[in-house]
N, C-alpha and C. Protein backbone atom coordinates (compact mmCIF):
# COMPACT_ATOMS: atom_id res chain seq x y z
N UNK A 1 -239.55 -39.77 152.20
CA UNK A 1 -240.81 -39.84 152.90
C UNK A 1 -240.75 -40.78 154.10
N UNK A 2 -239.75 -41.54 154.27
CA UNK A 2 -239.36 -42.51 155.01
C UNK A 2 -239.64 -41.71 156.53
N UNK A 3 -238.61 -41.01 156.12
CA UNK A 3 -238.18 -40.10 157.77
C UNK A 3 -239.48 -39.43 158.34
N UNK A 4 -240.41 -39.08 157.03
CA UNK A 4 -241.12 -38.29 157.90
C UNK A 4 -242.64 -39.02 158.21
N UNK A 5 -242.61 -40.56 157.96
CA UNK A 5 -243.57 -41.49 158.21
C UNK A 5 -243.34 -41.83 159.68
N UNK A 6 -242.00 -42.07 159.82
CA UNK A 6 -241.44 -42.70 161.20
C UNK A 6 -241.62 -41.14 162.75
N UNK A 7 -241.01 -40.08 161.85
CA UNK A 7 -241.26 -38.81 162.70
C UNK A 7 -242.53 -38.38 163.46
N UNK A 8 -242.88 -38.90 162.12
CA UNK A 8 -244.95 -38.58 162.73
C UNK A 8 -245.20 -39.69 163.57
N UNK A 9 -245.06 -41.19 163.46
CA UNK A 9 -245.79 -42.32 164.30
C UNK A 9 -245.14 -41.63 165.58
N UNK A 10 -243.69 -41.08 165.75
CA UNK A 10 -243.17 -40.93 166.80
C UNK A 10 -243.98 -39.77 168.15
N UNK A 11 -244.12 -38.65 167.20
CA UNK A 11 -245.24 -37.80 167.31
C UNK A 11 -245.96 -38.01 168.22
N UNK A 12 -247.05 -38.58 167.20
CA UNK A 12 -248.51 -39.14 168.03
C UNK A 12 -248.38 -39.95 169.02
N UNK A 13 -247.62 -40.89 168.84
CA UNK A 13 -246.89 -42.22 170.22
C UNK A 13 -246.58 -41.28 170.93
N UNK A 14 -245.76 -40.09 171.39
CA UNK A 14 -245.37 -39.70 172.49
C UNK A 14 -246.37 -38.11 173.14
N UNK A 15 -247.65 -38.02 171.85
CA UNK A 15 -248.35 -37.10 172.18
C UNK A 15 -249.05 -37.23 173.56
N UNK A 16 -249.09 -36.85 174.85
CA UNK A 16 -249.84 -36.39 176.18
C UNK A 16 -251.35 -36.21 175.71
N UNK A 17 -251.69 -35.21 174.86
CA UNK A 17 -252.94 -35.18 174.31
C UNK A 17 -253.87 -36.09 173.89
N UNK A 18 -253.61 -37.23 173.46
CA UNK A 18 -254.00 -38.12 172.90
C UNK A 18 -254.26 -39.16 173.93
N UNK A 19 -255.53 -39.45 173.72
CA UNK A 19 -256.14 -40.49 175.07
C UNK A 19 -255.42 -41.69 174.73
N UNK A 20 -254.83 -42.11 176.39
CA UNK A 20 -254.09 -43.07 176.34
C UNK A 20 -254.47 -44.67 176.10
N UNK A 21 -255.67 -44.84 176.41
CA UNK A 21 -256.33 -46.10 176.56
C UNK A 21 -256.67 -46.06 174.94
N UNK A 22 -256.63 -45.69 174.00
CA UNK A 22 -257.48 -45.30 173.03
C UNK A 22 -256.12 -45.69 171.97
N UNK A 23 -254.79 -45.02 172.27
CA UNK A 23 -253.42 -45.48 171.65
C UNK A 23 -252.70 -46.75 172.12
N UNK A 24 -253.31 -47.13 173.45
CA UNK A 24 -252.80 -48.42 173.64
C UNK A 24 -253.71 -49.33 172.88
N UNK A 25 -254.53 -49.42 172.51
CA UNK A 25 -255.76 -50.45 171.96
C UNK A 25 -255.14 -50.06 170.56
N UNK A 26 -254.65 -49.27 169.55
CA UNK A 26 -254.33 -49.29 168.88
C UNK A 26 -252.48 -50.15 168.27
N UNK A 27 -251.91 -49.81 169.62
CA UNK A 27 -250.77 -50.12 169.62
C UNK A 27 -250.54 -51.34 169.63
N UNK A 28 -251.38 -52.58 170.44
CA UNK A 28 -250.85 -53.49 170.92
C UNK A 28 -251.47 -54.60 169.44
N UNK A 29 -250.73 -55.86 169.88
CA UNK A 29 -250.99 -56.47 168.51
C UNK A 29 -249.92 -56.55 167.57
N UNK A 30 -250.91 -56.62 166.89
CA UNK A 30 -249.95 -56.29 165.25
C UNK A 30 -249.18 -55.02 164.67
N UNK A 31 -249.45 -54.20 165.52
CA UNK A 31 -248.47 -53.03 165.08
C UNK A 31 -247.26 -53.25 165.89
N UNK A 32 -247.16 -53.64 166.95
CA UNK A 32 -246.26 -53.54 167.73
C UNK A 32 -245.21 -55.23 166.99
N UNK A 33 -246.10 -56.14 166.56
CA UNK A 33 -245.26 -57.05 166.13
C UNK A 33 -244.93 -56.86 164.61
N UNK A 34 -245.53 -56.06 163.86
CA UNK A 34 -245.06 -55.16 162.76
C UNK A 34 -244.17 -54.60 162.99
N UNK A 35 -244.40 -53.85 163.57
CA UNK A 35 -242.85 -52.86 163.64
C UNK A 35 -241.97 -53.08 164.19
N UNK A 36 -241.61 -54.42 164.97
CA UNK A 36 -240.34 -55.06 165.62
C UNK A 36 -240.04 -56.02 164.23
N UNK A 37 -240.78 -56.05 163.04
CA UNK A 37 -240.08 -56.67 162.17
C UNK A 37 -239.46 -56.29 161.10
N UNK A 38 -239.67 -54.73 161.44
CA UNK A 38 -238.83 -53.51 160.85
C UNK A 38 -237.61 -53.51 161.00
N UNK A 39 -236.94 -54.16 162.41
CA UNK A 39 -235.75 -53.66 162.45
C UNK A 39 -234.89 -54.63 161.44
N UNK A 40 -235.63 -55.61 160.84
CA UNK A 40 -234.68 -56.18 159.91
C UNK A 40 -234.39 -55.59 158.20
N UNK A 41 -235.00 -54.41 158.57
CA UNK A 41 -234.61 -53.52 157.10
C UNK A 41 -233.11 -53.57 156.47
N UNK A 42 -233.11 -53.54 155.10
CA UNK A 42 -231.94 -53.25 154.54
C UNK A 42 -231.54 -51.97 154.77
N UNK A 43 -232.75 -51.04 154.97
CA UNK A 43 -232.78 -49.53 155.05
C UNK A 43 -231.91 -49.47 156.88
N UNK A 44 -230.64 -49.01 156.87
CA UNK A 44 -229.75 -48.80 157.80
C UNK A 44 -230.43 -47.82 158.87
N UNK A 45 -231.47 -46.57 158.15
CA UNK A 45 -231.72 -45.73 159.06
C UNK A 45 -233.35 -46.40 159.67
N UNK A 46 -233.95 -47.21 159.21
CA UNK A 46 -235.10 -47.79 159.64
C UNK A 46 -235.06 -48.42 161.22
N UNK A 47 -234.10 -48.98 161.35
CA UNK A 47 -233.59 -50.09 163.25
C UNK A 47 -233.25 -48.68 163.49
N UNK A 48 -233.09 -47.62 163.27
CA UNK A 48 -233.31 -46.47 164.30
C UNK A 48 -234.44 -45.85 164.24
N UNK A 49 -235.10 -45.96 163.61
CA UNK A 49 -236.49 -45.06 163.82
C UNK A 49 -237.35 -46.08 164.66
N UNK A 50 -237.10 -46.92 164.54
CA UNK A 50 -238.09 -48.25 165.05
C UNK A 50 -237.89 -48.50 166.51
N UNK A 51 -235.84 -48.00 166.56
CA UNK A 51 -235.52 -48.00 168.05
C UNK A 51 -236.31 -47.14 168.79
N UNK A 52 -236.53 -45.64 168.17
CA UNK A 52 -236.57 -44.86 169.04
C UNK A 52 -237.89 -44.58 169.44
N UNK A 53 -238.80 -45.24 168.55
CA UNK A 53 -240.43 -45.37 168.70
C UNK A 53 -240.57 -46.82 169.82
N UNK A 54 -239.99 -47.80 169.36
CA UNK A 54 -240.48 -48.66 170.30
C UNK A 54 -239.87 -48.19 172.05
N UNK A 55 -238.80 -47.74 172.01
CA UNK A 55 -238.20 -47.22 173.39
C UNK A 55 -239.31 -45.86 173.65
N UNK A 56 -239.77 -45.11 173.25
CA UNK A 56 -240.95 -44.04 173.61
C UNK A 56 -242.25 -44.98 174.23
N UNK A 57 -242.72 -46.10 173.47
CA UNK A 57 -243.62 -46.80 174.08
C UNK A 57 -243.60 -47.48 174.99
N UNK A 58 -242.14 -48.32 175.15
CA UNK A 58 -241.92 -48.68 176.29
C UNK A 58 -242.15 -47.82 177.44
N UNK A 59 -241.91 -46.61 177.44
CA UNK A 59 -241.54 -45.68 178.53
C UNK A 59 -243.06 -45.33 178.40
N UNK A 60 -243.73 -45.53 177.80
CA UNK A 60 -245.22 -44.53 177.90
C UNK A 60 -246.06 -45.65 178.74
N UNK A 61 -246.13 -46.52 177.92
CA UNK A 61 -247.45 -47.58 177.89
C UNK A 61 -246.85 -48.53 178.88
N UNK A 62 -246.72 -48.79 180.14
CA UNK A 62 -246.56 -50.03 181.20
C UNK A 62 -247.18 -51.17 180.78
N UNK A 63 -248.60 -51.11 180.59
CA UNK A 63 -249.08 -52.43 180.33
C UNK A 63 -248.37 -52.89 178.74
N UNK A 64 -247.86 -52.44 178.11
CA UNK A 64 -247.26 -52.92 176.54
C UNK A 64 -245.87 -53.52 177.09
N UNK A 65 -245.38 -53.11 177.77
CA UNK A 65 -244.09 -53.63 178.28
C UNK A 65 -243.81 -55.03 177.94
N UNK A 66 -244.67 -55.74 178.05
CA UNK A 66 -244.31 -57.42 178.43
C UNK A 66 -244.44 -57.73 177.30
N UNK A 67 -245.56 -57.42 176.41
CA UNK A 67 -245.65 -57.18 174.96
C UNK A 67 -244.36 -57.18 173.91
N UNK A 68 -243.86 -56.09 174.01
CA UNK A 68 -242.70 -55.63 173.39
C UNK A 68 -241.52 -55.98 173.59
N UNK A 69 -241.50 -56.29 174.85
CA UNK A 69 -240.12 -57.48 175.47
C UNK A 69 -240.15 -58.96 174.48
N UNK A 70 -241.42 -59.54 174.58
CA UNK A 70 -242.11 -60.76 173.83
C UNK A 70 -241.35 -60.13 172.25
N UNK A 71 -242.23 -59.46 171.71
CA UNK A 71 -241.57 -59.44 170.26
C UNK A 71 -240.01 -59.20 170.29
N UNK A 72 -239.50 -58.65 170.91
CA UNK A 72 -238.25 -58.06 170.49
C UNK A 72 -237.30 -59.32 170.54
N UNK A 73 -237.25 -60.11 172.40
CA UNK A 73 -237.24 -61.96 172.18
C UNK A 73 -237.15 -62.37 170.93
N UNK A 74 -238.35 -62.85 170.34
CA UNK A 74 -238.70 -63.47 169.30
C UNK A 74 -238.12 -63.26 168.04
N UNK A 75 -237.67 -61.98 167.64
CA UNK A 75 -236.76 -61.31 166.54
C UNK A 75 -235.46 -61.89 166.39
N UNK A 76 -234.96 -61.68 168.16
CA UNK A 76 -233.57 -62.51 168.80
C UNK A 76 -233.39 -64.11 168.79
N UNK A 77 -234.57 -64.31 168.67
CA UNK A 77 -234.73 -66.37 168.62
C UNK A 77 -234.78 -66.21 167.19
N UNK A 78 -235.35 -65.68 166.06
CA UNK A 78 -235.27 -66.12 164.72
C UNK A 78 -233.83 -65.83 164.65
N UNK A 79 -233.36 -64.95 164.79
CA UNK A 79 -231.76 -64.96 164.73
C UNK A 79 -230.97 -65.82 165.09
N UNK A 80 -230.90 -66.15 166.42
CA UNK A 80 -230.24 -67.13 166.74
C UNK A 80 -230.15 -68.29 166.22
N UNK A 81 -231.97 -68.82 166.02
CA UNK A 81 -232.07 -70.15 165.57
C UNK A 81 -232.18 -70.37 163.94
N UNK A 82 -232.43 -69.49 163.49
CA UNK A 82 -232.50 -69.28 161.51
C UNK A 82 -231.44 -68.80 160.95
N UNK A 83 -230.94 -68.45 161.52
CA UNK A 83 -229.67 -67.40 160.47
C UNK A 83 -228.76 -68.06 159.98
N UNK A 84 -228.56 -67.67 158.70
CA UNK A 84 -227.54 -68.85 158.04
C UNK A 84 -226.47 -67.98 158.03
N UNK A 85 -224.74 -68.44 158.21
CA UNK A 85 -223.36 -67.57 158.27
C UNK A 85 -223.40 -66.97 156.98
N UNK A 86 -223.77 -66.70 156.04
CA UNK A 86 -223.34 -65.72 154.60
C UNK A 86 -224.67 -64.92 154.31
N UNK A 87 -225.78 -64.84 155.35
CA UNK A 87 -226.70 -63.86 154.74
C UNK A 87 -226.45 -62.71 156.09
N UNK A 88 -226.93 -61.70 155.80
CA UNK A 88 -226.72 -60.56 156.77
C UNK A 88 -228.25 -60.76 157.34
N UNK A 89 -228.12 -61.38 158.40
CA UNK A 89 -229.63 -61.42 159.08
C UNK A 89 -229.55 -61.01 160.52
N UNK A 90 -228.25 -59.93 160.46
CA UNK A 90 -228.06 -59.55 162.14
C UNK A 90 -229.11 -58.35 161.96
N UNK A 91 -229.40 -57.43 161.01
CA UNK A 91 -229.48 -56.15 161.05
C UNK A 91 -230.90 -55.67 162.27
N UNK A 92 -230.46 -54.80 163.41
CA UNK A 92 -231.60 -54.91 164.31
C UNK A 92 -231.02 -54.90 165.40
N UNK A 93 -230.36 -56.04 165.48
CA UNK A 93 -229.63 -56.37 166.54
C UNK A 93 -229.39 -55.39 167.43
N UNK A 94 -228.48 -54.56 166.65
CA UNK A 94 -227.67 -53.49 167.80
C UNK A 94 -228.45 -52.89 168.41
N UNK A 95 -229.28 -52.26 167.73
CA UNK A 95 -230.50 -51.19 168.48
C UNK A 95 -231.40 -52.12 169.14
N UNK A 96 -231.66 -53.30 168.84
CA UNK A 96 -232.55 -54.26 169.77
C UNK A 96 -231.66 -54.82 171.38
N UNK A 97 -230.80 -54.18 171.29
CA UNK A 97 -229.56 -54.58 172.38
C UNK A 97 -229.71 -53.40 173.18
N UNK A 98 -229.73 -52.31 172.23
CA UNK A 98 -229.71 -51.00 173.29
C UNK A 98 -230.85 -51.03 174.02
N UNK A 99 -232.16 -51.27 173.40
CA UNK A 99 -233.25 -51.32 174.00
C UNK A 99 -233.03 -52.11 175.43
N UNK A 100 -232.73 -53.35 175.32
CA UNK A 100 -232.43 -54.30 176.26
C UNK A 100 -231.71 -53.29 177.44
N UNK A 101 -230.53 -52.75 177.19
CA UNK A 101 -229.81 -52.52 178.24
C UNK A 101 -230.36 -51.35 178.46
N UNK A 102 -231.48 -50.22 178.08
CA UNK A 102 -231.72 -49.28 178.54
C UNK A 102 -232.91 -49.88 179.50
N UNK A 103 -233.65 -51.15 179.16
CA UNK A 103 -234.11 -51.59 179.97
C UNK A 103 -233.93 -52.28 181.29
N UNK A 104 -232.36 -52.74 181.18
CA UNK A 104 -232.20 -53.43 182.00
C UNK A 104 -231.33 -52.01 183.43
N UNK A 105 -230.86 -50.88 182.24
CA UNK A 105 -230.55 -49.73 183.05
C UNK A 105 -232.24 -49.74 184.30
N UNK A 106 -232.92 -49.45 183.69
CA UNK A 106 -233.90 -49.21 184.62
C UNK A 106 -234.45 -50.40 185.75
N UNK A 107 -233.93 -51.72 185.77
CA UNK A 107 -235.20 -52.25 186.31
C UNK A 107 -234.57 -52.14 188.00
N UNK A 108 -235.59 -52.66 188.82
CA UNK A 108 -235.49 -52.28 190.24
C UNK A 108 -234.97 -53.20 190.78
N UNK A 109 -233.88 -53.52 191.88
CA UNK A 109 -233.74 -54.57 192.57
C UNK A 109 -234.45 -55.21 193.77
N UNK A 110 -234.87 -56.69 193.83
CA UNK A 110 -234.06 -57.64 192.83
C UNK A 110 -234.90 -57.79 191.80
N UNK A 111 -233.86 -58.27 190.93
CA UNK A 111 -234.62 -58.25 189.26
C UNK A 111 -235.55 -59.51 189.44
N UNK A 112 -236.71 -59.55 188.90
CA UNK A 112 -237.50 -60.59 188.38
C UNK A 112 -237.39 -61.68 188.06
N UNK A 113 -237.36 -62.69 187.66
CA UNK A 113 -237.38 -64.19 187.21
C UNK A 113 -237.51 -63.97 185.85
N UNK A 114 -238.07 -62.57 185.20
CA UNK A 114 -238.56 -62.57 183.72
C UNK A 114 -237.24 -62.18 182.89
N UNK A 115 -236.75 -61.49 183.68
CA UNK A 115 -235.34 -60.41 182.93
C UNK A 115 -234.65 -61.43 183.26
N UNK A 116 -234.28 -62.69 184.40
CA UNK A 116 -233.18 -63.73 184.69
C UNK A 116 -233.31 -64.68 183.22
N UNK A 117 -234.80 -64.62 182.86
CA UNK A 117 -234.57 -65.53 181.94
C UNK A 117 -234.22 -64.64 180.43
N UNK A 118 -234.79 -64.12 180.20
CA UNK A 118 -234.34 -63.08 179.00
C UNK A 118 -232.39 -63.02 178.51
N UNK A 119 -231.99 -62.93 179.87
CA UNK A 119 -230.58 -62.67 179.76
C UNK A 119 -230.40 -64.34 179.39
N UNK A 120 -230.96 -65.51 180.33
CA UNK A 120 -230.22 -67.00 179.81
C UNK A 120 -230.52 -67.20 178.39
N UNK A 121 -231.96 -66.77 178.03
CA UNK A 121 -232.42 -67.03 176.72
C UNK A 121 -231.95 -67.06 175.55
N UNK A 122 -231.91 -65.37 175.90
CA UNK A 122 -231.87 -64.41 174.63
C UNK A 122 -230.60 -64.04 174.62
N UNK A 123 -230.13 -63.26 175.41
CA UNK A 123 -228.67 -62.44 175.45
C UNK A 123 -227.52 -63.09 175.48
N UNK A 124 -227.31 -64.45 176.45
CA UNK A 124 -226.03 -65.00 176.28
C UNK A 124 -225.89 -65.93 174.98
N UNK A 125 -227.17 -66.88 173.90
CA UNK A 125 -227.18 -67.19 173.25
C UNK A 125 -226.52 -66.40 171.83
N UNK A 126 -226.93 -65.23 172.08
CA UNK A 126 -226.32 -64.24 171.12
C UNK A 126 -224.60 -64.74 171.25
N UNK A 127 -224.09 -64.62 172.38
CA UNK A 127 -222.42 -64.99 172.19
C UNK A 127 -222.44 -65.61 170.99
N UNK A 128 -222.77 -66.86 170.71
CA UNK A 128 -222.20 -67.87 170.03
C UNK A 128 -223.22 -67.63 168.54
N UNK A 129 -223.58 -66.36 168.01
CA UNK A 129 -223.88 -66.93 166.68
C UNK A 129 -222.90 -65.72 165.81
N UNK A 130 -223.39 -65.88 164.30
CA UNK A 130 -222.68 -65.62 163.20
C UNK A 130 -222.75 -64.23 163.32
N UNK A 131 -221.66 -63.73 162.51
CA UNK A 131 -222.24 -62.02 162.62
C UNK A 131 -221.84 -61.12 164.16
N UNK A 132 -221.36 -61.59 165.31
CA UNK A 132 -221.10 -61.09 166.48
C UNK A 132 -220.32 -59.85 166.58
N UNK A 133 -219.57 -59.73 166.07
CA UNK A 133 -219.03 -58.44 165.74
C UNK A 133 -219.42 -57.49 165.12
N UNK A 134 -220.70 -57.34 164.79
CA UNK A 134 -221.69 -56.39 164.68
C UNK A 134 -222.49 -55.82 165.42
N UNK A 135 -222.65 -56.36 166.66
CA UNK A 135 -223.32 -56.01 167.74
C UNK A 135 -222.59 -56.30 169.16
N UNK A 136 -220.96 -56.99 168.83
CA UNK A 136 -220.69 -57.00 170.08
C UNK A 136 -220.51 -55.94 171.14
N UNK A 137 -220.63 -54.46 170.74
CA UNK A 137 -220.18 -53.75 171.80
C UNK A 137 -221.61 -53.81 172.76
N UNK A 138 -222.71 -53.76 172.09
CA UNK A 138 -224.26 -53.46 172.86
C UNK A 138 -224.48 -55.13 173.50
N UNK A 139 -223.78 -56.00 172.89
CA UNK A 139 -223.89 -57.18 173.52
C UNK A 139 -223.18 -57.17 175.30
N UNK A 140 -222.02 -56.53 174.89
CA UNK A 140 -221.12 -56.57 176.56
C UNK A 140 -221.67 -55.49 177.48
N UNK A 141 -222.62 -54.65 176.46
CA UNK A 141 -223.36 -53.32 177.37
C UNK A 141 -223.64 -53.94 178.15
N UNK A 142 -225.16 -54.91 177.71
CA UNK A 142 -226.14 -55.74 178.10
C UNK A 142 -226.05 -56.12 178.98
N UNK A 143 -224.77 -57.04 179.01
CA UNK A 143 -224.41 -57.95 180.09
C UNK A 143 -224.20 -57.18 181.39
N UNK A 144 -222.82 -56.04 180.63
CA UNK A 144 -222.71 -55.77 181.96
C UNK A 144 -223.70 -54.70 182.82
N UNK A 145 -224.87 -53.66 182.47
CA UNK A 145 -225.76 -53.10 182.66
C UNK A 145 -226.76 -54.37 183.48
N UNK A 146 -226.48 -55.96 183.09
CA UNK A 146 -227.94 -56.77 184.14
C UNK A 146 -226.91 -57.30 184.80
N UNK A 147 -225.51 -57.26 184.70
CA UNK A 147 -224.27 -57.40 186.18
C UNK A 147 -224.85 -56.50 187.39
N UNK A 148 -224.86 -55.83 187.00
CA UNK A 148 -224.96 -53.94 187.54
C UNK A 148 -225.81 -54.37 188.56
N UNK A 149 -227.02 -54.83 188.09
CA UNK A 149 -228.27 -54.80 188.70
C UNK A 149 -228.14 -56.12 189.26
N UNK A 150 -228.15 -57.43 189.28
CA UNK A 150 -228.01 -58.44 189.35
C UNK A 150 -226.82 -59.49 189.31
N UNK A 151 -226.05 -59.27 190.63
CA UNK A 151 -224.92 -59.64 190.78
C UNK A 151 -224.87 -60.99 190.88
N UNK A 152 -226.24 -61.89 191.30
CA UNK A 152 -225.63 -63.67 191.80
C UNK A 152 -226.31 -63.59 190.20
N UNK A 153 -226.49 -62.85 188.88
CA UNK A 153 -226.73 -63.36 187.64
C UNK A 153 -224.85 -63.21 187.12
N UNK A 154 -224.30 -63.07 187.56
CA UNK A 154 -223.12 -62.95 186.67
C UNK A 154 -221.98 -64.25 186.20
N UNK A 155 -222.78 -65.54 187.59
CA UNK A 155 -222.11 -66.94 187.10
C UNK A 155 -222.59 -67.37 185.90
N UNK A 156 -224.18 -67.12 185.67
CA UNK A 156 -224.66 -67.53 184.70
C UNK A 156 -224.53 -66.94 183.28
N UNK A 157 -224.47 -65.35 183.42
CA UNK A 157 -223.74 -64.81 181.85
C UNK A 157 -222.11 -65.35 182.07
N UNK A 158 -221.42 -65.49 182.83
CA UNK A 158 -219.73 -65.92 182.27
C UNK A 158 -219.94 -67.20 182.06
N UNK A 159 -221.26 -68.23 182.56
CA UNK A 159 -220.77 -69.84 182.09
C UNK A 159 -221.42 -69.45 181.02
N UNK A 160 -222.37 -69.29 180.45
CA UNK A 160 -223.05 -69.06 179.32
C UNK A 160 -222.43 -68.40 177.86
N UNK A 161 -221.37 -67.81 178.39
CA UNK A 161 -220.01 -66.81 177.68
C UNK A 161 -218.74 -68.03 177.30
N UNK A 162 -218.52 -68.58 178.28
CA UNK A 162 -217.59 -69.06 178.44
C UNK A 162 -218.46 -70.82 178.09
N UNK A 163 -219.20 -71.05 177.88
CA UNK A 163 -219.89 -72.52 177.84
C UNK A 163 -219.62 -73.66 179.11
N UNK A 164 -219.62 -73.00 180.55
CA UNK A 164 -219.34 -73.42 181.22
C UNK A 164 -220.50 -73.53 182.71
N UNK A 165 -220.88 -74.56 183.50
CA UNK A 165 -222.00 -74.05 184.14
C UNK A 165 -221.26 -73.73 185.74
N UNK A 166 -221.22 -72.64 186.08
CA UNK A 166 -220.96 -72.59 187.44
C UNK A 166 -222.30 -72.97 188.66
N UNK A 167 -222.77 -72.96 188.44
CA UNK A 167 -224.09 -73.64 189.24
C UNK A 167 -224.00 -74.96 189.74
């Protein structure tokens, strides 16, 4: 019943029919910080249903954007800063990475001050915790997808990589 709870939210989230002002007032909040705390399921196929609903809203709802960036952050800071080396508290990660770099695929140049900090924050802190080899391939996506876009950001992901400040 799993699959077809997640199939349906997906549904209605990406239904045209459905007044938009009416699904954003529903969306924002607590569902949206609910269901970014999904991706820490034991259930393996759950951080994909969750991926592929929160990436539909991203793309629908503009004003949720900043929203959903915020929670997804925040998922990435309990990780970083809570996680103890012998419990599995990466799970999320990867698909919370893809999100990132499909976001960072899109943004316009020059990038923002918001995404400069996201990457110092959130993304290069990831280097250095437990568990990295579970998400390192979407980790080097990341990086190099906000290289792509943001070339004077690339001293700051290699000192940040490397624990070094080129600045």
């Amino acid at each position: 019943h799993l699959q077809l709870i997640y199939e349906l939210t997906f549904h209605v989230v990406t239904n045209t029919s459905v007044d938009k002002r009416t699904m954003k007032k529903h969306l924002q909040g607590q569902f949206l910080q609910r269901l970014t705390l999904l991706f820490g399921s034991p259930d393996g196929r759950e951080p994909q249903y969750v991926k592929i609903i929160l990436h539909a809203i991203y793309g629908r709802f503009m004003a949720l954007r900043k929203a959903i960036r915020k929670h997804l952050c925040n998922y990435c800071y309990k990780y970083i800063y809570e996680s103890i080396q012998d419990k599995e508290t990466w799970q999320g990660l990867p698909e919370i990475l893809e999100i990132f770099c499909s976001i960072f695929q899109g943004l316009n140049v020059p990038v923002k001050a918001d995404y400069r900090l996201l990457i110092k924050n959130v993304i290069i802190p990831l280097h250095k915790t437990f568990h990295l080899d579970e998400f390192h391939d979407q980790l080097v996506a990341c990086c190099t997808q906000f290289a792509m876009k943001d070339i004077q950001s690339v001293p700051v992901i290699l000192g940040g990589i490397l624990k070094v400040d080129f600045q």
